[in-house]
PDB file of N, CA and C in Angstrom:
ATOM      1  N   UNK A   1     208.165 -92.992 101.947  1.00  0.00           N
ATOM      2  CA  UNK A   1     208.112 -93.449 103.318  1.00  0.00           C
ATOM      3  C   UNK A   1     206.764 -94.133 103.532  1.00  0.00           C
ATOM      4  N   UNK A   2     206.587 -95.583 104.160  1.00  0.00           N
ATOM      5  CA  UNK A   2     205.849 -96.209 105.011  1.00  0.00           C
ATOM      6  C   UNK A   2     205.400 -95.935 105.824  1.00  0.00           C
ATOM      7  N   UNK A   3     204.384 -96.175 106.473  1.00  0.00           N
ATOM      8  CA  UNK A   3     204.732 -96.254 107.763  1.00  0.00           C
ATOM      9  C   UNK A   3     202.562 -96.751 108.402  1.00  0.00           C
ATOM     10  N   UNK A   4     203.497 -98.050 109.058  1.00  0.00           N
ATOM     11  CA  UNK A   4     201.669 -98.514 109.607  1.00  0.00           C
ATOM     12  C   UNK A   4     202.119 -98.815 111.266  1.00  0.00           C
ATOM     13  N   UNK A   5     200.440 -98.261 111.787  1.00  0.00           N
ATOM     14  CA  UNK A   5     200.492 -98.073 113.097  1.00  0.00           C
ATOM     15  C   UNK A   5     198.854 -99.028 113.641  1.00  0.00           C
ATOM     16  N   UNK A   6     198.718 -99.567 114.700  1.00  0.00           N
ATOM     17  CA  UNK A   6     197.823 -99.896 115.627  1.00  0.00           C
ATOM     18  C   UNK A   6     196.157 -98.397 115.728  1.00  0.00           C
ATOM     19  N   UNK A   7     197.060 -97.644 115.690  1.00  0.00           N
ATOM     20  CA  UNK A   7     196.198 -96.555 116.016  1.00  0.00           C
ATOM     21  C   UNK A   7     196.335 -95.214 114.596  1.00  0.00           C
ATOM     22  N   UNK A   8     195.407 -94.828 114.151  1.00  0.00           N
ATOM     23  CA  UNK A   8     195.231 -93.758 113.737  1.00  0.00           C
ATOM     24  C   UNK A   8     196.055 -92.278 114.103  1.00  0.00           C
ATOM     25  N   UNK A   9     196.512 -92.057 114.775  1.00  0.00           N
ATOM     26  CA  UNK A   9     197.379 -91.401 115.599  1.00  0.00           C
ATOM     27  C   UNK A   9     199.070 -91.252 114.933  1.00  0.00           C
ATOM     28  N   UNK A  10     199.191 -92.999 114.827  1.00  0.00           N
ATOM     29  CA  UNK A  10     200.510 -92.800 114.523  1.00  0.00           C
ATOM     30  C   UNK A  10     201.247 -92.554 115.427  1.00  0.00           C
ATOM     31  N   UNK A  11     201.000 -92.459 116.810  1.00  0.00           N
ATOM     32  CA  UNK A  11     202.174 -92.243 117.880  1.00  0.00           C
ATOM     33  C   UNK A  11     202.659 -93.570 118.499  1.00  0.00           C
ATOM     34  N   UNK A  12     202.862 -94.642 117.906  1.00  0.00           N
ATOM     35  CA  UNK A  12     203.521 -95.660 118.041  1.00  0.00           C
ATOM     36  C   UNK A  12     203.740 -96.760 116.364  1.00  0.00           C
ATOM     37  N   UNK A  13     204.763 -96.768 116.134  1.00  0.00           N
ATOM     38  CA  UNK A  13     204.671 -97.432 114.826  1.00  0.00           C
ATOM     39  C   UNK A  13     204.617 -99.040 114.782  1.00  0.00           C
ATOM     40  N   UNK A  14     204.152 -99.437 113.845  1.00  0.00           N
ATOM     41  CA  UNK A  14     204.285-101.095 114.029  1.00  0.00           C
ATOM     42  C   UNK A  14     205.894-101.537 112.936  1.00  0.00           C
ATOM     43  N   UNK A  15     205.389-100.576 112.192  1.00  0.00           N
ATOM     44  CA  UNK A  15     206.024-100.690 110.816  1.00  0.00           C
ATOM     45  C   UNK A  15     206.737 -99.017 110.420  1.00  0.00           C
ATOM     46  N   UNK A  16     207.746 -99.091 109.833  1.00  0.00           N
ATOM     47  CA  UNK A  16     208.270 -98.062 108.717  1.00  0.00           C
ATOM     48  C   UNK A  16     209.202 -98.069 107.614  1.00  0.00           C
ATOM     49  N   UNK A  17     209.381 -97.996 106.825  1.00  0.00           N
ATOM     50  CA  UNK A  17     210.468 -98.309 105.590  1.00  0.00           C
ATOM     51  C   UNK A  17     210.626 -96.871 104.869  1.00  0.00           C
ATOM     52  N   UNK A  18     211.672 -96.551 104.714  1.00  0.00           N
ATOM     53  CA  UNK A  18     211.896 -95.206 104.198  1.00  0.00           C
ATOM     54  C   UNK A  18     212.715 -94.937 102.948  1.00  0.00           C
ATOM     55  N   UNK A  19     213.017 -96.770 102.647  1.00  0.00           N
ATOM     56  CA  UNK A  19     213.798 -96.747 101.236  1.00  0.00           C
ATOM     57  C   UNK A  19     212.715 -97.491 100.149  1.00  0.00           C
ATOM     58  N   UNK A  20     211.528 -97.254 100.185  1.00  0.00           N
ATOM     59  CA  UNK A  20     210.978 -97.447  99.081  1.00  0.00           C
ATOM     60  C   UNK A  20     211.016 -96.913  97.736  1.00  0.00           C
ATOM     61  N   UNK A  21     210.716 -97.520  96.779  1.00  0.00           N
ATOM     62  CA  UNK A  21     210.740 -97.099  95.321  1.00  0.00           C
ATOM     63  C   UNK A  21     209.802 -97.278  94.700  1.00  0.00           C
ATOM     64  N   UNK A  22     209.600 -96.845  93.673  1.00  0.00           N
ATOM     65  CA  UNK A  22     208.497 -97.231  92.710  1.00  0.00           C
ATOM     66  C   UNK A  22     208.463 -98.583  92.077  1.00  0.00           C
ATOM     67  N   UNK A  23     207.400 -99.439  92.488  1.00  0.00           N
ATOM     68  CA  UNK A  23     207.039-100.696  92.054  1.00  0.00           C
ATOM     69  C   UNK A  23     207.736-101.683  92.784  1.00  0.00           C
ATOM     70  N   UNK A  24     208.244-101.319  94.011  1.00  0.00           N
ATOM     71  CA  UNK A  24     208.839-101.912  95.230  1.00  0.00           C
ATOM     72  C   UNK A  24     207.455-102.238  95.842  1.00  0.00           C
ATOM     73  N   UNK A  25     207.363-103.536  96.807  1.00  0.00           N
ATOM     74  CA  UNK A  25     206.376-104.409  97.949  1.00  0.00           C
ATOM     75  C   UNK A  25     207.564-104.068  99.103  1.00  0.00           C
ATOM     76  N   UNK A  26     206.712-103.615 100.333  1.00  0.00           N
ATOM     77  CA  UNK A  26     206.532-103.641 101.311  1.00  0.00           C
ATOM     78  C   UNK A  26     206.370-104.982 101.798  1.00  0.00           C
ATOM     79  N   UNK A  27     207.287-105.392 102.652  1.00  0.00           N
ATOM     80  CA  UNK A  27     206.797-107.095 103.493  1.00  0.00           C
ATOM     81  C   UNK A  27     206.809-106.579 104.956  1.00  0.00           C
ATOM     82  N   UNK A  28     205.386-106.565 105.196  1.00  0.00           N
ATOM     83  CA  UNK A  28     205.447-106.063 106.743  1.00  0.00           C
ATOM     84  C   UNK A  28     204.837-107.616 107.369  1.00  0.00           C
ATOM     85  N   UNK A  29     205.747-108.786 106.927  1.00  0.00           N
ATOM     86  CA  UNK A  29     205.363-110.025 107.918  1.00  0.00           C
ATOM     87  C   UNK A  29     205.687-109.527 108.748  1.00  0.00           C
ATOM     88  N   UNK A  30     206.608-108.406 109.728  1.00  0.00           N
ATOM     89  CA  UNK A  30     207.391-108.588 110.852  1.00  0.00           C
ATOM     90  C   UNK A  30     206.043-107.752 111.747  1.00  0.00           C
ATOM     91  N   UNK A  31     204.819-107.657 111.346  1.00  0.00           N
ATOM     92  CA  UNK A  31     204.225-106.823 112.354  1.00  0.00           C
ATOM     93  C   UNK A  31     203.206-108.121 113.717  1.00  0.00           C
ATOM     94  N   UNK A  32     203.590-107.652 114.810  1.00  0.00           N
ATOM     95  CA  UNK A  32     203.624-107.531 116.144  1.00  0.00           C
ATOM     96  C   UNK A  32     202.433-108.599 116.376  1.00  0.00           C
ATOM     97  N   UNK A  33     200.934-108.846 115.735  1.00  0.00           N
ATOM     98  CA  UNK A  33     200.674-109.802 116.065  1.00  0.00           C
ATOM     99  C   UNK A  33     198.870-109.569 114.950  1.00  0.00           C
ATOM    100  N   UNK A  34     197.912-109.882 115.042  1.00  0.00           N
ATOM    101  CA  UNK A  34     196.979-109.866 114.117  1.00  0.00           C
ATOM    102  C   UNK A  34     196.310-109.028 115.346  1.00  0.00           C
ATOM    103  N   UNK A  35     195.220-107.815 113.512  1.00  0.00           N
ATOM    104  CA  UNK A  35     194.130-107.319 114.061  1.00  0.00           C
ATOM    105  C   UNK A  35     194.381-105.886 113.445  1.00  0.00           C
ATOM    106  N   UNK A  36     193.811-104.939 113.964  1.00  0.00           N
ATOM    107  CA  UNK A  36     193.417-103.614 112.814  1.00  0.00           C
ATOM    108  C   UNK A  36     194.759-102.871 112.574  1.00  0.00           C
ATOM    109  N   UNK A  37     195.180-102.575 111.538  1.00  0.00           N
ATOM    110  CA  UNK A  37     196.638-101.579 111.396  1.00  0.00           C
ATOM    111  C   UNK A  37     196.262-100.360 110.760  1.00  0.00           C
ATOM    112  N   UNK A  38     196.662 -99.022 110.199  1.00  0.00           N
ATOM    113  CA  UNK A  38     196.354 -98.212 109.689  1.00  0.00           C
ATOM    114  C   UNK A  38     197.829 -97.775 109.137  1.00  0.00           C
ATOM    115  N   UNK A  39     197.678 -97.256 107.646  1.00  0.00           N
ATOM    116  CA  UNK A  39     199.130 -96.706 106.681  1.00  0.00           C
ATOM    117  C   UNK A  39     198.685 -95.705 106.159  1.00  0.00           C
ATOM    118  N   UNK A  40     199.968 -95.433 105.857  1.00  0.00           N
ATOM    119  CA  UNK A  40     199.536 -93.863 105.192  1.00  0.00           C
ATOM    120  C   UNK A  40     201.042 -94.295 104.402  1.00  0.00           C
ATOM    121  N   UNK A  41     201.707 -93.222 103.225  1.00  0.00           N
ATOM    122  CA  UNK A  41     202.800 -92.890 103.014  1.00  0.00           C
ATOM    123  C   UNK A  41     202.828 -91.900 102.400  1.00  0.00           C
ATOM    124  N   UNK A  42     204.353 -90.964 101.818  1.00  0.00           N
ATOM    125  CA  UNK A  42     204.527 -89.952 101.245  1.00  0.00           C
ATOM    126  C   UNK A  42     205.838 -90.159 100.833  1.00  0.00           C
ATOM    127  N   UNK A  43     206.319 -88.871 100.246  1.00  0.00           N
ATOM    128  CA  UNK A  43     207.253 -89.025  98.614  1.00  0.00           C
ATOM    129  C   UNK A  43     208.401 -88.325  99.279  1.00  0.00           C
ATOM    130  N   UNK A  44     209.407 -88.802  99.140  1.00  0.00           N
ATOM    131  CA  UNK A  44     211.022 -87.841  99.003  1.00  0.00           C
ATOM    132  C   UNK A  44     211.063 -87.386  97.920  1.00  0.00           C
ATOM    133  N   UNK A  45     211.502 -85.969  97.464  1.00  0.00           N
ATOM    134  CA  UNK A  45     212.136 -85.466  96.752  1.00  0.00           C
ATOM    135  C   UNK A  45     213.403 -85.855  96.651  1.00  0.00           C
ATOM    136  N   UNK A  46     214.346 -85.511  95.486  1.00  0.00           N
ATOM    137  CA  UNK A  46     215.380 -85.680  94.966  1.00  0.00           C
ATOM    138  C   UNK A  46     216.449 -84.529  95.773  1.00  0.00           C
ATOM    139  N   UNK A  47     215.366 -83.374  96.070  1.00  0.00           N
ATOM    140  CA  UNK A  47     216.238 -82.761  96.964  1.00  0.00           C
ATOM    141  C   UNK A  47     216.114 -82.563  98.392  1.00  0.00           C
ATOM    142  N   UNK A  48     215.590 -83.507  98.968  1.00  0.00           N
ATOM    143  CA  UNK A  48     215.824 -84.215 100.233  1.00  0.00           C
ATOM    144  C   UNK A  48     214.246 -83.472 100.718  1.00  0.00           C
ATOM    145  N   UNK A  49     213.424 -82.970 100.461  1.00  0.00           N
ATOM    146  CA  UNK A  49     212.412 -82.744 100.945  1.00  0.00           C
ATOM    147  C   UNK A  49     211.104 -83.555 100.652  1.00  0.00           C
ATOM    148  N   UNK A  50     209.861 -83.373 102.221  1.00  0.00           N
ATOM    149  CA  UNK A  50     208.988 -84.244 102.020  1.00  0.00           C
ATOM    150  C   UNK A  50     207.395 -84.414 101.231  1.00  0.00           C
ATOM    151  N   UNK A  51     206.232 -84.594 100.402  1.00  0.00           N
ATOM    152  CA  UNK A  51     205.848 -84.684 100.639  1.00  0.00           C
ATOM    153  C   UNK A  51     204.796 -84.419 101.593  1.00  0.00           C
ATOM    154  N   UNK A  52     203.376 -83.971 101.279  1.00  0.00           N
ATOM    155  CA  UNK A  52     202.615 -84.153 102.511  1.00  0.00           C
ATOM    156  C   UNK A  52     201.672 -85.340 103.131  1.00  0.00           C
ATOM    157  N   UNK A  53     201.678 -86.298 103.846  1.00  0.00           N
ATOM    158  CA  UNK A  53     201.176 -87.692 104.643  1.00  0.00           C
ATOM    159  C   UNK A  53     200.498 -87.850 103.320  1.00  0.00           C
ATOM    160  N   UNK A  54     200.181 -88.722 102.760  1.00  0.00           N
ATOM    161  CA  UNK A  54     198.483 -89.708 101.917  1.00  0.00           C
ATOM    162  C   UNK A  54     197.498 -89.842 103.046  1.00  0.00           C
ATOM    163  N   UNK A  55     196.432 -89.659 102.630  1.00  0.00           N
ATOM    164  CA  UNK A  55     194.893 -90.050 103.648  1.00  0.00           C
ATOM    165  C   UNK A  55     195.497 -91.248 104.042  1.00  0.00           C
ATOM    166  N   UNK A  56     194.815 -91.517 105.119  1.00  0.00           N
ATOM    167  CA  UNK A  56     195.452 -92.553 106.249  1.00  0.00           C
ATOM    168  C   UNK A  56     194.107 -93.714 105.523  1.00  0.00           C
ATOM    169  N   UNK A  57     194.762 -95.025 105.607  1.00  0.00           N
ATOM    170  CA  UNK A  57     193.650 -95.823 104.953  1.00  0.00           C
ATOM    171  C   UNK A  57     194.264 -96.893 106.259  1.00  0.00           C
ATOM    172  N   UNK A  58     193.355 -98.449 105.834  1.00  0.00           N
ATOM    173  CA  UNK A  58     193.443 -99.706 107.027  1.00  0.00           C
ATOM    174  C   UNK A  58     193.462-100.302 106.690  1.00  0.00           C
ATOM    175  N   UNK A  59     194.043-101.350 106.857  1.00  0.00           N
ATOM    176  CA  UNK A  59     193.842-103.200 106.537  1.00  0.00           C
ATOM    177  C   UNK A  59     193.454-104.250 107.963  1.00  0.00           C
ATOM    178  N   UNK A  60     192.946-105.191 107.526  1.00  0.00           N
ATOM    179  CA  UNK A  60     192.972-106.102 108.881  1.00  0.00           C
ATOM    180  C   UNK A  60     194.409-107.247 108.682  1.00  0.00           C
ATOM    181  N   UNK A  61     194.971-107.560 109.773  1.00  0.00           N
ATOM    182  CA  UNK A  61     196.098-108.621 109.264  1.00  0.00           C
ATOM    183  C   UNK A  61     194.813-110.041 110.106  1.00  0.00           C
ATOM    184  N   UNK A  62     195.104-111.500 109.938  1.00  0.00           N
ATOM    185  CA  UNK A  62     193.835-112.149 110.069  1.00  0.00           C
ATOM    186  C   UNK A  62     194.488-113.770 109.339  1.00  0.00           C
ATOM    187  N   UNK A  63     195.171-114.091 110.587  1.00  0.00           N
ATOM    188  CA  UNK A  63     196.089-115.327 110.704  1.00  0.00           C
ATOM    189  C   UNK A  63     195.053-116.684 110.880  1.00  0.00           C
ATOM    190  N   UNK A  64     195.032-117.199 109.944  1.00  0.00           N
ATOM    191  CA  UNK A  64     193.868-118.378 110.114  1.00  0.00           C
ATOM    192  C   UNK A  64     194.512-119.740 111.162  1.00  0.00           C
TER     193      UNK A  64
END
């Protein structure tokens, strides 16, 4: 699971994808407009359980 937000918080998402795979890209062109985002993700098990969050890291998006 994906998932990038505006805020550190995470209580509003910009972004989420929950069918990722290994050595799969993420295309988050569809996010909302330029300026600070923050992601984190974590792992499904095979038997339907989650994972605990990854340290929350940031990117800038920065539309010339």
């Amino acid at each position: 699971v994906l998932q990038v937000a505006d805020q550190p918080s995470f209580s509003t998402l910009a972004y989420e994808n929950t069918t990722l795979g290994a050595g799969v890209f993420a295309d988050i062109a569809s996010l909302p407009s330029e300026g600070l985002y923050y992601w984190r993700v974590r792992a499904r098990f095979a038997n339907g359980s989650f994972s605990a969050w990854s340290a929350v890291d940031q990117f800038v998006v920065d539309v010339p």
